[in-house]
PDB file of N, CA and C in Angstrom:
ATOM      1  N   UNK A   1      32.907 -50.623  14.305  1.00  0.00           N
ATOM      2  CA  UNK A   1      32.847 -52.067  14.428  1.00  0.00           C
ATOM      3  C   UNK A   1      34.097 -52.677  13.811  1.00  0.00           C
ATOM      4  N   UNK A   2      34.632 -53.730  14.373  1.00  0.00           N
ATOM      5  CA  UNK A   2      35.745 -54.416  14.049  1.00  0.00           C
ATOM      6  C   UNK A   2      35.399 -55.466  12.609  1.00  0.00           C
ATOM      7  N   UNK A   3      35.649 -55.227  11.590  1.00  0.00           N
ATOM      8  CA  UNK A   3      35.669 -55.955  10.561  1.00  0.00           C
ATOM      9  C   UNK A   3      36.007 -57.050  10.826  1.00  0.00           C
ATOM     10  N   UNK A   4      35.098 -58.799  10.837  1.00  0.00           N
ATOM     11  CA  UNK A   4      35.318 -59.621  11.072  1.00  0.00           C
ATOM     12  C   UNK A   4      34.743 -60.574   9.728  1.00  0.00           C
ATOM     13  N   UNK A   5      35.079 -61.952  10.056  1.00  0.00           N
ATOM     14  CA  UNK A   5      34.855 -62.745   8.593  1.00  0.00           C
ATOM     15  C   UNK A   5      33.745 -64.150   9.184  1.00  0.00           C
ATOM     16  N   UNK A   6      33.030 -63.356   9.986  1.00  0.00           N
ATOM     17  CA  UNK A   6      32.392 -64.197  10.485  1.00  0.00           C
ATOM     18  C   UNK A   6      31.174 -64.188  10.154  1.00  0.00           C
ATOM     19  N   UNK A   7      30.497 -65.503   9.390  1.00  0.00           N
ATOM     20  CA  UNK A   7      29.631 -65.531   8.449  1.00  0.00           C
ATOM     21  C   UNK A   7      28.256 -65.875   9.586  1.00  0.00           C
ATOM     22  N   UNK A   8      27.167 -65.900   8.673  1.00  0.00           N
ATOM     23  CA  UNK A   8      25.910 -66.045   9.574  1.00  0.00           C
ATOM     24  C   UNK A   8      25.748 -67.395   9.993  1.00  0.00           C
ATOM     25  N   UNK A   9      26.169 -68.636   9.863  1.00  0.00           N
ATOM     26  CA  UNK A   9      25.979 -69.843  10.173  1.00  0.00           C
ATOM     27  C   UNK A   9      27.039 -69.971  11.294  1.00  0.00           C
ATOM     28  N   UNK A  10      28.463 -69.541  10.914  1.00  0.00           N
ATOM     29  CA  UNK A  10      29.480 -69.100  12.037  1.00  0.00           C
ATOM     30  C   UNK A  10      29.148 -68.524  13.396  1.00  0.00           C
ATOM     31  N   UNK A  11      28.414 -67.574  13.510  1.00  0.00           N
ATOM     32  CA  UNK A  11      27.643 -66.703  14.285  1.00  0.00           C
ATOM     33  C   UNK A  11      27.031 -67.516  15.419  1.00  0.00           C
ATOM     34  N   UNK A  12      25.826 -68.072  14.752  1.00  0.00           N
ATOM     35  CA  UNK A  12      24.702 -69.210  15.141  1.00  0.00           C
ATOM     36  C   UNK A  12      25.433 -70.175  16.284  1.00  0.00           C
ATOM     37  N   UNK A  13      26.815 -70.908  15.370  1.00  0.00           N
ATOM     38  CA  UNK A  13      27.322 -71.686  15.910  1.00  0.00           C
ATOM     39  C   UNK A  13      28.568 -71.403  17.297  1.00  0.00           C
ATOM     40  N   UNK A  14      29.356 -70.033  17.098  1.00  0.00           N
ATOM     41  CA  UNK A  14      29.492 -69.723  17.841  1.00  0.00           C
ATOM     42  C   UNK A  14      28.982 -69.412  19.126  1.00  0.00           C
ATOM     43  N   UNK A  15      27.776 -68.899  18.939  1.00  0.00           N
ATOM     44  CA  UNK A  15      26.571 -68.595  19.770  1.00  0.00           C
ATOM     45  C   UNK A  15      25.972 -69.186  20.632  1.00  0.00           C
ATOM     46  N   UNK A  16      26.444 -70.258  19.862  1.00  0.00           N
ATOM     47  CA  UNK A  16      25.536 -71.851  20.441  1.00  0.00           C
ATOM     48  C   UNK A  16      26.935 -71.745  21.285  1.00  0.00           C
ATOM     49  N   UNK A  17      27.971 -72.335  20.644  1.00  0.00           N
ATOM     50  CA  UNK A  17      29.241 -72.916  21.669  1.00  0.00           C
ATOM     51  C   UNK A  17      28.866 -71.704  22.898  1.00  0.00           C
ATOM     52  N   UNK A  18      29.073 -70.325  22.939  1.00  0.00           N
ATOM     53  CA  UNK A  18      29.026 -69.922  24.286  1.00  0.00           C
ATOM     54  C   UNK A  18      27.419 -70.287  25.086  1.00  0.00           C
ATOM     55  N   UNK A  19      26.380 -70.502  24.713  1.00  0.00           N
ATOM     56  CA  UNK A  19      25.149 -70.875  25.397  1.00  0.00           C
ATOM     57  C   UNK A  19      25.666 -72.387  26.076  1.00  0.00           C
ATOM     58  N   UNK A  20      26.254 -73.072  25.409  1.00  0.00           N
ATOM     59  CA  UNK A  20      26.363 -74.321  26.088  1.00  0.00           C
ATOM     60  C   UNK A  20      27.464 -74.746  26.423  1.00  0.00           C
ATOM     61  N   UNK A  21      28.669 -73.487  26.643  1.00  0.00           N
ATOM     62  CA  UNK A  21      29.830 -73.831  27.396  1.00  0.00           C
ATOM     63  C   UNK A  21      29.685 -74.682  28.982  1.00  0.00           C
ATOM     64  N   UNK A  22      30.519 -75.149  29.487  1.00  0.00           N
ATOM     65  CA  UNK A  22      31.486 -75.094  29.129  1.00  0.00           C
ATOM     66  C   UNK A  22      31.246 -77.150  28.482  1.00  0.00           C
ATOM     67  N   UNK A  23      29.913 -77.525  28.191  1.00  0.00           N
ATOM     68  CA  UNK A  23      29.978 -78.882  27.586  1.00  0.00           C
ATOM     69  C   UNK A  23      29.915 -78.911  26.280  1.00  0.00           C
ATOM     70  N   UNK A  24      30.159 -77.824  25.246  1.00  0.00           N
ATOM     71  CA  UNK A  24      30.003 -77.594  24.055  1.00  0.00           C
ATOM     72  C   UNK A  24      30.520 -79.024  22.807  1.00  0.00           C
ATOM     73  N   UNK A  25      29.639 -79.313  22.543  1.00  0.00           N
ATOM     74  CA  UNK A  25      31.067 -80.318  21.244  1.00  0.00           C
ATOM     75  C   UNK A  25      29.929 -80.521  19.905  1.00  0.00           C
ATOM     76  N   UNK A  26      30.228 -81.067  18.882  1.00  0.00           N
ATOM     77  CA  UNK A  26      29.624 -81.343  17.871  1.00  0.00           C
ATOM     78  C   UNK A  26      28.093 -81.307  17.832  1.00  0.00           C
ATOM     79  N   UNK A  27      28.169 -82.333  18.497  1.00  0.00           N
ATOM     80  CA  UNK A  27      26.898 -83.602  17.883  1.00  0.00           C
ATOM     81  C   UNK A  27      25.635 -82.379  19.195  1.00  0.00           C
ATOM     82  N   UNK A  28      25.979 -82.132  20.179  1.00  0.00           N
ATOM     83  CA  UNK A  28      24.930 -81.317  20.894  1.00  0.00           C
ATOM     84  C   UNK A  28      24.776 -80.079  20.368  1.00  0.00           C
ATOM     85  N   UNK A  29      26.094 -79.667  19.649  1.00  0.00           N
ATOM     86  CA  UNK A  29      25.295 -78.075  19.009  1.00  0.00           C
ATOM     87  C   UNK A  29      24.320 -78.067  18.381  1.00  0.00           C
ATOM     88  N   UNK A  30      24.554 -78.941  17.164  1.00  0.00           N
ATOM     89  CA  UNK A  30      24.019 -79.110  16.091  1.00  0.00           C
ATOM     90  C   UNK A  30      22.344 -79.543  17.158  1.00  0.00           C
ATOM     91  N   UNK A  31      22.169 -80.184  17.522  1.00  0.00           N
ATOM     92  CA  UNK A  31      20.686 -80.574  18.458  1.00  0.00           C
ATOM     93  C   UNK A  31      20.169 -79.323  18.616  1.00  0.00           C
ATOM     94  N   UNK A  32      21.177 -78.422  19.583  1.00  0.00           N
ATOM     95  CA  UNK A  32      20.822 -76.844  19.718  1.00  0.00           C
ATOM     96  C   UNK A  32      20.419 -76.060  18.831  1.00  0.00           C
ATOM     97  N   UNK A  33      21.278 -76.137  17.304  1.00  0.00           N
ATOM     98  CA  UNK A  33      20.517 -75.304  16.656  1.00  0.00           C
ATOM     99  C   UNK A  33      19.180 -75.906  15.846  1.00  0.00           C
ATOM    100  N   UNK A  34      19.249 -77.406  15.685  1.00  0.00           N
ATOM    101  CA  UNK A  34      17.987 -77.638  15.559  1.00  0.00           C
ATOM    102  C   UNK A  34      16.546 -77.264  16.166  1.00  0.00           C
ATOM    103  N   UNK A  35      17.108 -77.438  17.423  1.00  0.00           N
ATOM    104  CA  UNK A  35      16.005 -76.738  18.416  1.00  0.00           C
ATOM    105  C   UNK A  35      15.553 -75.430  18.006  1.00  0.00           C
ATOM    106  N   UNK A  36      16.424 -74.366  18.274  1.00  0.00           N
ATOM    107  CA  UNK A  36      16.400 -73.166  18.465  1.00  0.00           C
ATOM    108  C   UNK A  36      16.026 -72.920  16.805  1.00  0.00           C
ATOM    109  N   UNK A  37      15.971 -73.504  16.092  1.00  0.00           N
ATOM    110  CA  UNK A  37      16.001 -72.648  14.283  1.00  0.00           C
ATOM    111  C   UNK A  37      14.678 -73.360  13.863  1.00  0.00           C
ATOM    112  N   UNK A  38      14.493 -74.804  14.134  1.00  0.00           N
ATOM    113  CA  UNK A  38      13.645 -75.633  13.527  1.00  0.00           C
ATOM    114  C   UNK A  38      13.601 -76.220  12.537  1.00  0.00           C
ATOM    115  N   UNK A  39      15.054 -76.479  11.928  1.00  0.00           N
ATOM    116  CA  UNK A  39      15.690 -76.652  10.718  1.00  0.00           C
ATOM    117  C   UNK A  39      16.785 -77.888  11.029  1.00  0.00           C
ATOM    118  N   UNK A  40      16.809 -78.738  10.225  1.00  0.00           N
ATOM    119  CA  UNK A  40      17.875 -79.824  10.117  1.00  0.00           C
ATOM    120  C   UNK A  40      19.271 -79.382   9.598  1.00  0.00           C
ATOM    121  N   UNK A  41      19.894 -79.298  10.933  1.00  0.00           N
ATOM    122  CA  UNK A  41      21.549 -78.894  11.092  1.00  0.00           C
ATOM    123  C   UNK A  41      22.293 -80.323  11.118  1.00  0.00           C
ATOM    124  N   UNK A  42      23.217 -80.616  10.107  1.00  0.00           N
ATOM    125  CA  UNK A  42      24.342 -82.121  10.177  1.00  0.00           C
ATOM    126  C   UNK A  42      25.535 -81.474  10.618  1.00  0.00           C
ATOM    127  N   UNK A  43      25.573 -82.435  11.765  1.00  0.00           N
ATOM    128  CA  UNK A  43      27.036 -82.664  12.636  1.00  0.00           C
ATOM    129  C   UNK A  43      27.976 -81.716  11.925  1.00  0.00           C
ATOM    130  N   UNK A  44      28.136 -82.670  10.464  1.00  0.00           N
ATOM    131  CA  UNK A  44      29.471 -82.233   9.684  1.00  0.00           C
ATOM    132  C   UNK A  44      29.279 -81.072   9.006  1.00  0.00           C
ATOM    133  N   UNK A  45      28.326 -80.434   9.263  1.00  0.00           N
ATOM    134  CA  UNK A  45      28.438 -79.105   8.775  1.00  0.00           C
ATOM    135  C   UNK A  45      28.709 -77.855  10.233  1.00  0.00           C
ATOM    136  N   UNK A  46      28.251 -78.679  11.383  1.00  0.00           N
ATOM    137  CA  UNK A  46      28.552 -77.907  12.210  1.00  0.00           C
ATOM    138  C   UNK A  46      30.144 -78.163  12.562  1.00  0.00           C
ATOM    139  N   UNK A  47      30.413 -79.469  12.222  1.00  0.00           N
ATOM    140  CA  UNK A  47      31.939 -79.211  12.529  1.00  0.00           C
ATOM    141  C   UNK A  47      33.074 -78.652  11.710  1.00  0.00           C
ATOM    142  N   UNK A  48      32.609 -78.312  10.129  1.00  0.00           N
ATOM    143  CA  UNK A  48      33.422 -77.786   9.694  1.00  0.00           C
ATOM    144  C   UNK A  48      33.447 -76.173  10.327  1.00  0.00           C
ATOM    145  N   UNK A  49      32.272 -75.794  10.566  1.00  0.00           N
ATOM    146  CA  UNK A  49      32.268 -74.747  11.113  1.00  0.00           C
ATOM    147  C   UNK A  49      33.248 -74.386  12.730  1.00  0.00           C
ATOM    148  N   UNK A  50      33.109 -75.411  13.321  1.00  0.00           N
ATOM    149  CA  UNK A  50      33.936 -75.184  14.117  1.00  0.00           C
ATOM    150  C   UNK A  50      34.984 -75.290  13.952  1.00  0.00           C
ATOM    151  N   UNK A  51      35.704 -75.420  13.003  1.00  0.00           N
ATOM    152  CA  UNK A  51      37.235 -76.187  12.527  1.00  0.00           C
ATOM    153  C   UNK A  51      37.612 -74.386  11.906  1.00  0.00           C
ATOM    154  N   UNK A  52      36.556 -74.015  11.276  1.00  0.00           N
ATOM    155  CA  UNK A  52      36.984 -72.959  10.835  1.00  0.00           C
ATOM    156  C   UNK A  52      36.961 -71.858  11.620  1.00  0.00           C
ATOM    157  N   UNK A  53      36.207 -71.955  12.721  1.00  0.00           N
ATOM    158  CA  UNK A  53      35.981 -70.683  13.775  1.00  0.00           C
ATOM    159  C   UNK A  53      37.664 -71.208  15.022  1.00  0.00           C
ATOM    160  N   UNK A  54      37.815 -71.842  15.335  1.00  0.00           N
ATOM    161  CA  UNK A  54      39.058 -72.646  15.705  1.00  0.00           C
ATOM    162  C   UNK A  54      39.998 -71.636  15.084  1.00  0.00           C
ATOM    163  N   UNK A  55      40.329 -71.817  13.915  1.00  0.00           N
ATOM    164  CA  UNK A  55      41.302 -71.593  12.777  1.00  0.00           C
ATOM    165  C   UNK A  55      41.525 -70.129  12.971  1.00  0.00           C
ATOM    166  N   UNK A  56      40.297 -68.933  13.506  1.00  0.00           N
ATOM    167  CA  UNK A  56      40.195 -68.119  13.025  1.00  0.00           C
ATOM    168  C   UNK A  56      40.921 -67.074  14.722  1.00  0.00           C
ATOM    169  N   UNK A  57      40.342 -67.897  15.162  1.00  0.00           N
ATOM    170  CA  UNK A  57      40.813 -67.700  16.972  1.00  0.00           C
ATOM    171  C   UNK A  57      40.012 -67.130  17.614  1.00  0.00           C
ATOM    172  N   UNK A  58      38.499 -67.749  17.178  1.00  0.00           N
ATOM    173  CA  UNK A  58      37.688 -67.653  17.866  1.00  0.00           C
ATOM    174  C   UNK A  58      37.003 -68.492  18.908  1.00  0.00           C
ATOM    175  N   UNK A  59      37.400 -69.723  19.116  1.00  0.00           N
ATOM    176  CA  UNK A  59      37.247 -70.657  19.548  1.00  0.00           C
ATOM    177  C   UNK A  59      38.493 -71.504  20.195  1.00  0.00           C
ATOM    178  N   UNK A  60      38.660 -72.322  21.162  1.00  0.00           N
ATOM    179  CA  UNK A  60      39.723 -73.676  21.394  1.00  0.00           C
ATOM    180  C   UNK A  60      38.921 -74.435  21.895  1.00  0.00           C
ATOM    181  N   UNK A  61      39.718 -75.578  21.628  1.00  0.00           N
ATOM    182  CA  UNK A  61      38.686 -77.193  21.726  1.00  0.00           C
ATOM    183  C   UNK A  61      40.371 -77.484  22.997  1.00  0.00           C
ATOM    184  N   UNK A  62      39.483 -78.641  23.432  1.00  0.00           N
ATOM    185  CA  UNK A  62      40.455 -79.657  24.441  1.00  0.00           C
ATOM    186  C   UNK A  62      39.966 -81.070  24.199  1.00  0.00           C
ATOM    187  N   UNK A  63      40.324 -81.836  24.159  1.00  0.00           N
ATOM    188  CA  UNK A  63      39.575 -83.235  24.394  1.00  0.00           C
ATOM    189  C   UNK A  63      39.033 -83.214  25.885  1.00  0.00           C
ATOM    190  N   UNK A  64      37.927 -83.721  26.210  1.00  0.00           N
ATOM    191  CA  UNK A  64      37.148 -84.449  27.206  1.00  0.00           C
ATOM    192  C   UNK A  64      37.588 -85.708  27.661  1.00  0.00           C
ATOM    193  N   UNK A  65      37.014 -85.979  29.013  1.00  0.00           N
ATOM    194  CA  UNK A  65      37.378 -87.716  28.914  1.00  0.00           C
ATOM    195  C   UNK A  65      36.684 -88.377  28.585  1.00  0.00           C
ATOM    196  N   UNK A  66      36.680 -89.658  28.509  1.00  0.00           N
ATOM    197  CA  UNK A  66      36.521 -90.915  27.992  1.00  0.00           C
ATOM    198  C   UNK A  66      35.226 -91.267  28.404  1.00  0.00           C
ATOM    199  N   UNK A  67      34.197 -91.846  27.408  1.00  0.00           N
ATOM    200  CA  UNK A  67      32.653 -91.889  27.982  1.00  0.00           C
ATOM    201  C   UNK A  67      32.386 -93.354  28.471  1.00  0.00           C
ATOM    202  N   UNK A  68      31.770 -94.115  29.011  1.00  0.00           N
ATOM    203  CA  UNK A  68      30.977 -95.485  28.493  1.00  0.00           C
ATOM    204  C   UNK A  68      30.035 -95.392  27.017  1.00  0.00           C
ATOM    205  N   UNK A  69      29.031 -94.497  26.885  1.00  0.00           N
ATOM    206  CA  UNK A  69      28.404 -93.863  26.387  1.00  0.00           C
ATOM    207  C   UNK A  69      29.047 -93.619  24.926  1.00  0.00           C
ATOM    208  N   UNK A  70      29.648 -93.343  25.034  1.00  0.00           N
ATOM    209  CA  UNK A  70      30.800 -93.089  23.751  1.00  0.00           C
ATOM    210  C   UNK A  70      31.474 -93.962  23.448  1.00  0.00           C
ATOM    211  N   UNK A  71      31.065 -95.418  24.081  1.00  0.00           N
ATOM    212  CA  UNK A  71      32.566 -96.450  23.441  1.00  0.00           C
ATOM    213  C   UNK A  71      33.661 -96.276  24.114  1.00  0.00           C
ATOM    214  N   UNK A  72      34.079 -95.168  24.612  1.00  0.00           N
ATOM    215  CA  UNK A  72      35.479 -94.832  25.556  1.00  0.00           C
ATOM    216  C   UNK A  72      35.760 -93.457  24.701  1.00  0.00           C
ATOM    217  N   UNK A  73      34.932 -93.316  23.410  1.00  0.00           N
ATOM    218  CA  UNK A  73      35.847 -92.166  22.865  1.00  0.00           C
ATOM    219  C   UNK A  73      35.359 -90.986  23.167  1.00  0.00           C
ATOM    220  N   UNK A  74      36.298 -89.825  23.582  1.00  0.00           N
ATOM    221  CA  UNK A  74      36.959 -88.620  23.776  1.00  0.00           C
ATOM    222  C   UNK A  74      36.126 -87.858  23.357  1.00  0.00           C
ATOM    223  N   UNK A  75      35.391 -86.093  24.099  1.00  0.00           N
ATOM    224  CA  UNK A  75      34.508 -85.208  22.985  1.00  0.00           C
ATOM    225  C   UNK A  75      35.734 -84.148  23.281  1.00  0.00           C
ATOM    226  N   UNK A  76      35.361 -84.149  21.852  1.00  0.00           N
ATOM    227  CA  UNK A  76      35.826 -82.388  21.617  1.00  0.00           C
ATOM    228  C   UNK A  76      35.244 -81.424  22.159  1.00  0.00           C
ATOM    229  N   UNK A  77      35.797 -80.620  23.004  1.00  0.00           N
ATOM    230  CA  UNK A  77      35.222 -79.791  23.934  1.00  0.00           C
ATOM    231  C   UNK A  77      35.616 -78.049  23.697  1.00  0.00           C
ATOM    232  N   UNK A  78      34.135 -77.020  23.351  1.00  0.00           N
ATOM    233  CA  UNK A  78      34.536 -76.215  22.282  1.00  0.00           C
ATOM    234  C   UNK A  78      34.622 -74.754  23.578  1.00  0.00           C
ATOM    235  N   UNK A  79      35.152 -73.830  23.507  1.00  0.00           N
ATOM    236  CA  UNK A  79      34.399 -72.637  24.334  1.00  0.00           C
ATOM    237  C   UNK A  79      35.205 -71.135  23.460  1.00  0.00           C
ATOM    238  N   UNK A  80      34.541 -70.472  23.929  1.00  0.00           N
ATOM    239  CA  UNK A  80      34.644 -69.104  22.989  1.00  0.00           C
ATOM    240  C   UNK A  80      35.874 -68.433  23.997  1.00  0.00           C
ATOM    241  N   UNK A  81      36.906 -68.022  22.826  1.00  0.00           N
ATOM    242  CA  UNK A  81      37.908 -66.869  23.453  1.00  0.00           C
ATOM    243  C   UNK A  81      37.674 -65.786  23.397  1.00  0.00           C
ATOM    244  N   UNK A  82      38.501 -65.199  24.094  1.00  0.00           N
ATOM    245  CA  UNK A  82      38.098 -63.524  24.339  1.00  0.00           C
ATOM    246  C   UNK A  82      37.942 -62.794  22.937  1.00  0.00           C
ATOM    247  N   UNK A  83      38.600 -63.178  22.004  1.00  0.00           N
ATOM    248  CA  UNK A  83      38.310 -62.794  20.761  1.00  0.00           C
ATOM    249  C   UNK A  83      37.151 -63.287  20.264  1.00  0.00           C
ATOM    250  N   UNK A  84      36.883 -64.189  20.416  1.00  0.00           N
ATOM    251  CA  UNK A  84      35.466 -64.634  19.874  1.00  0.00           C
ATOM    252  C   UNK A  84      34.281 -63.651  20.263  1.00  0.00           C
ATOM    253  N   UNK A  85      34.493 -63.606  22.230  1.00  0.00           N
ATOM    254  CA  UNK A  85      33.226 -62.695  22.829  1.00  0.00           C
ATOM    255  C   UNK A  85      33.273 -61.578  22.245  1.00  0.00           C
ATOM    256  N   UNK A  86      34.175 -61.029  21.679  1.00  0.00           N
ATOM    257  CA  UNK A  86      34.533 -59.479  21.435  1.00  0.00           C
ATOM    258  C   UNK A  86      33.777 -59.217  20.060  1.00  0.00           C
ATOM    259  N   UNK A  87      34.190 -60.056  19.460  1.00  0.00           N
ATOM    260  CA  UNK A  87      33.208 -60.286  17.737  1.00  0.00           C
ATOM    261  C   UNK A  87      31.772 -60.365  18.142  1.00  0.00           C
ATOM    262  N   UNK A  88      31.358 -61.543  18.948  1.00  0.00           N
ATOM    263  CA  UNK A  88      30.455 -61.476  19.434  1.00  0.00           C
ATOM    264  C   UNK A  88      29.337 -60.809  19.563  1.00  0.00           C
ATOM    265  N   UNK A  89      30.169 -60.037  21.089  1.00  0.00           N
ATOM    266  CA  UNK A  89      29.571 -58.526  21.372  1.00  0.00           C
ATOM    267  C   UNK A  89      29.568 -57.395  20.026  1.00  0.00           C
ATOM    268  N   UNK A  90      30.680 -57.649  19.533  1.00  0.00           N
ATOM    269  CA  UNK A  90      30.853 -56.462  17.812  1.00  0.00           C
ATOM    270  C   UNK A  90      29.267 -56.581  17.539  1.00  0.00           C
ATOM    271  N   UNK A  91      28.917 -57.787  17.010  1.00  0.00           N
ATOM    272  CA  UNK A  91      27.837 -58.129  15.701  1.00  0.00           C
ATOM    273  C   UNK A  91      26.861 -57.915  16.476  1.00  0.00           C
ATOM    274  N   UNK A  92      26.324 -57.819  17.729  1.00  0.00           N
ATOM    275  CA  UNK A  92      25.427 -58.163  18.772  1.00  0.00           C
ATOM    276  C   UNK A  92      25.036 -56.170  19.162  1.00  0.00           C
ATOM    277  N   UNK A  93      26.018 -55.698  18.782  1.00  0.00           N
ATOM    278  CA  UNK A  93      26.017 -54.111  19.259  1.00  0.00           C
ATOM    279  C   UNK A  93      25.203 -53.392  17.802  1.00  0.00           C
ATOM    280  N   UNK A  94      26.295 -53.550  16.629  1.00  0.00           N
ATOM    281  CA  UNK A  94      25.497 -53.611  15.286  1.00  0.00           C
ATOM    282  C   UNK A  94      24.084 -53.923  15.266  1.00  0.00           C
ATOM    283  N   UNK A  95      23.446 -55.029  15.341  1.00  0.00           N
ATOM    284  CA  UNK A  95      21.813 -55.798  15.406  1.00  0.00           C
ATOM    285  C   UNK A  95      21.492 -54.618  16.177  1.00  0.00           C
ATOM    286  N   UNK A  96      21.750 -54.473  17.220  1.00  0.00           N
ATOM    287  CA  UNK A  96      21.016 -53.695  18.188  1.00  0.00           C
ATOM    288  C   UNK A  96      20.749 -52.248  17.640  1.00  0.00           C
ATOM    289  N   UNK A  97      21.576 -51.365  17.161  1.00  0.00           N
ATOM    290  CA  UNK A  97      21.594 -50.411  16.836  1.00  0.00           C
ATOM    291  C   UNK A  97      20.622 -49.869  15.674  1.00  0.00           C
ATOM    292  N   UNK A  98      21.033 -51.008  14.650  1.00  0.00           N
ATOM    293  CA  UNK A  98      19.582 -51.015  13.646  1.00  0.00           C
ATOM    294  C   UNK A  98      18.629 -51.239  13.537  1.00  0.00           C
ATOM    295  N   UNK A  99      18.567 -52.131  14.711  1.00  0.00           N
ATOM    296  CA  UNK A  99      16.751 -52.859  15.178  1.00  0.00           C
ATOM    297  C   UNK A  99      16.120 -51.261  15.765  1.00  0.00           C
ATOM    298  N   UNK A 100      17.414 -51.204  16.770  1.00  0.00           N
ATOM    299  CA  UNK A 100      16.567 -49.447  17.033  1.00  0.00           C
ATOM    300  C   UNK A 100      16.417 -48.535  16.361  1.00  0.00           C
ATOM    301  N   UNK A 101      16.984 -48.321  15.139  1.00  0.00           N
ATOM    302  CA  UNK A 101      16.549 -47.425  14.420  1.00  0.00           C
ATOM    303  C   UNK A 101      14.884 -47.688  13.233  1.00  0.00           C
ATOM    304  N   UNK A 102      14.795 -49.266  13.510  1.00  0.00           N
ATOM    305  CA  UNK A 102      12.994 -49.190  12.543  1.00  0.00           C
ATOM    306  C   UNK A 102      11.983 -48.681  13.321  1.00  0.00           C
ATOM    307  N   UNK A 103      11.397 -48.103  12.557  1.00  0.00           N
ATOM    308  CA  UNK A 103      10.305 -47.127  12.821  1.00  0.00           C
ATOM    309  C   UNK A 103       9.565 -48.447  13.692  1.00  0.00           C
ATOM    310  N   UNK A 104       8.999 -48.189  15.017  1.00  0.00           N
ATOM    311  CA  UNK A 104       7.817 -49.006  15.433  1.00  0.00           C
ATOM    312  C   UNK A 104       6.483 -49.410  14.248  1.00  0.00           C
ATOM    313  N   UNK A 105       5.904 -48.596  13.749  1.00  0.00           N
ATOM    314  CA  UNK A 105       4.980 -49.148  13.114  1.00  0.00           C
ATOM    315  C   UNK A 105       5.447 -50.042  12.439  1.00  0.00           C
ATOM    316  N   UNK A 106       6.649 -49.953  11.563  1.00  0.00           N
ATOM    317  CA  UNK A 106       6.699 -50.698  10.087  1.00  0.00           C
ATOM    318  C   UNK A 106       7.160 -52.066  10.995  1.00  0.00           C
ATOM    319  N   UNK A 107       7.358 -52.152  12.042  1.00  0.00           N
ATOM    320  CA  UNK A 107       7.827 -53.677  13.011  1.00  0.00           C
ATOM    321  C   UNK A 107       6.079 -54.086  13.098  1.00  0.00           C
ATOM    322  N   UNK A 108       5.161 -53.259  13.198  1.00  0.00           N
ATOM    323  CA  UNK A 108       4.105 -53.825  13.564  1.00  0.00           C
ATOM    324  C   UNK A 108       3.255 -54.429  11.956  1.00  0.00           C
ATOM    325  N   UNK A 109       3.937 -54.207  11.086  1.00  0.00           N
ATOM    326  CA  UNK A 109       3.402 -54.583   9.632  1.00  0.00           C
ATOM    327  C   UNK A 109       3.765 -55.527   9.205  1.00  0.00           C
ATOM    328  N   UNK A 110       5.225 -56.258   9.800  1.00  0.00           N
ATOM    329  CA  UNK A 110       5.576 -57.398   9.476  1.00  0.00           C
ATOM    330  C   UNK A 110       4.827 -58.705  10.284  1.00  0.00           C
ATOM    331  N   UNK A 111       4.208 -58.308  11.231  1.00  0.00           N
ATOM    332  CA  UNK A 111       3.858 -59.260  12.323  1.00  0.00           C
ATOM    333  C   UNK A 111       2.338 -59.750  11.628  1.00  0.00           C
TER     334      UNK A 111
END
């Protein structure tokens, strides 16, 4: 596995940006992972996260156009690079491998 610095909230959010490419931006991730977790996610924590997954070259943003809806202003528009999918797939191959290795019963003891 490729040693990456990609933390578990990073992950989530990445995750999210490729589920909801190619309209990805702030304010709807964060909805997404509310949904999907059941937990109160703020904007500005999802956007530092993206600022830092950006940074890392896992991500590029473009501006969008101009809304009514928005006042006229511009979304940041997020989608995963090939480096990103590749981490991705990395952490996604890992999970898999160890999920297959628990014994069936002891999965049926947690339930």
């Amino acid at each position: 596995m490729r040693r990456s610095d990609l933390g578990e909230f990073e992950e989530v959010v990445l995750l999210a940006v490729a589920a909801l490419s190619p309209g990805a931006y702030s304010v709807v991730i964060a909805e997404e992972l509310e949904r999907e977790t059941g937990n109160s996610v703020s904007t500005g924590a999802v956007h530092a996260a993206l600022q830092r997954l950006e940074q890392k070259g896992y991500l590029r943003s473009e501006l969008g156009e101009a809304t009514a809806e928005r006042g006229g202003r511009r979304k940041r528009l997020f989608t995963v690079t090939a480096l990103g999918g590749r981490v991705l797939s990395d952490v996604r191959a890992v999970r898999n491998r160890l999920w297959d290795r628990i014994i069936p019963n002891i999965r049926l003891e947690w339930s």
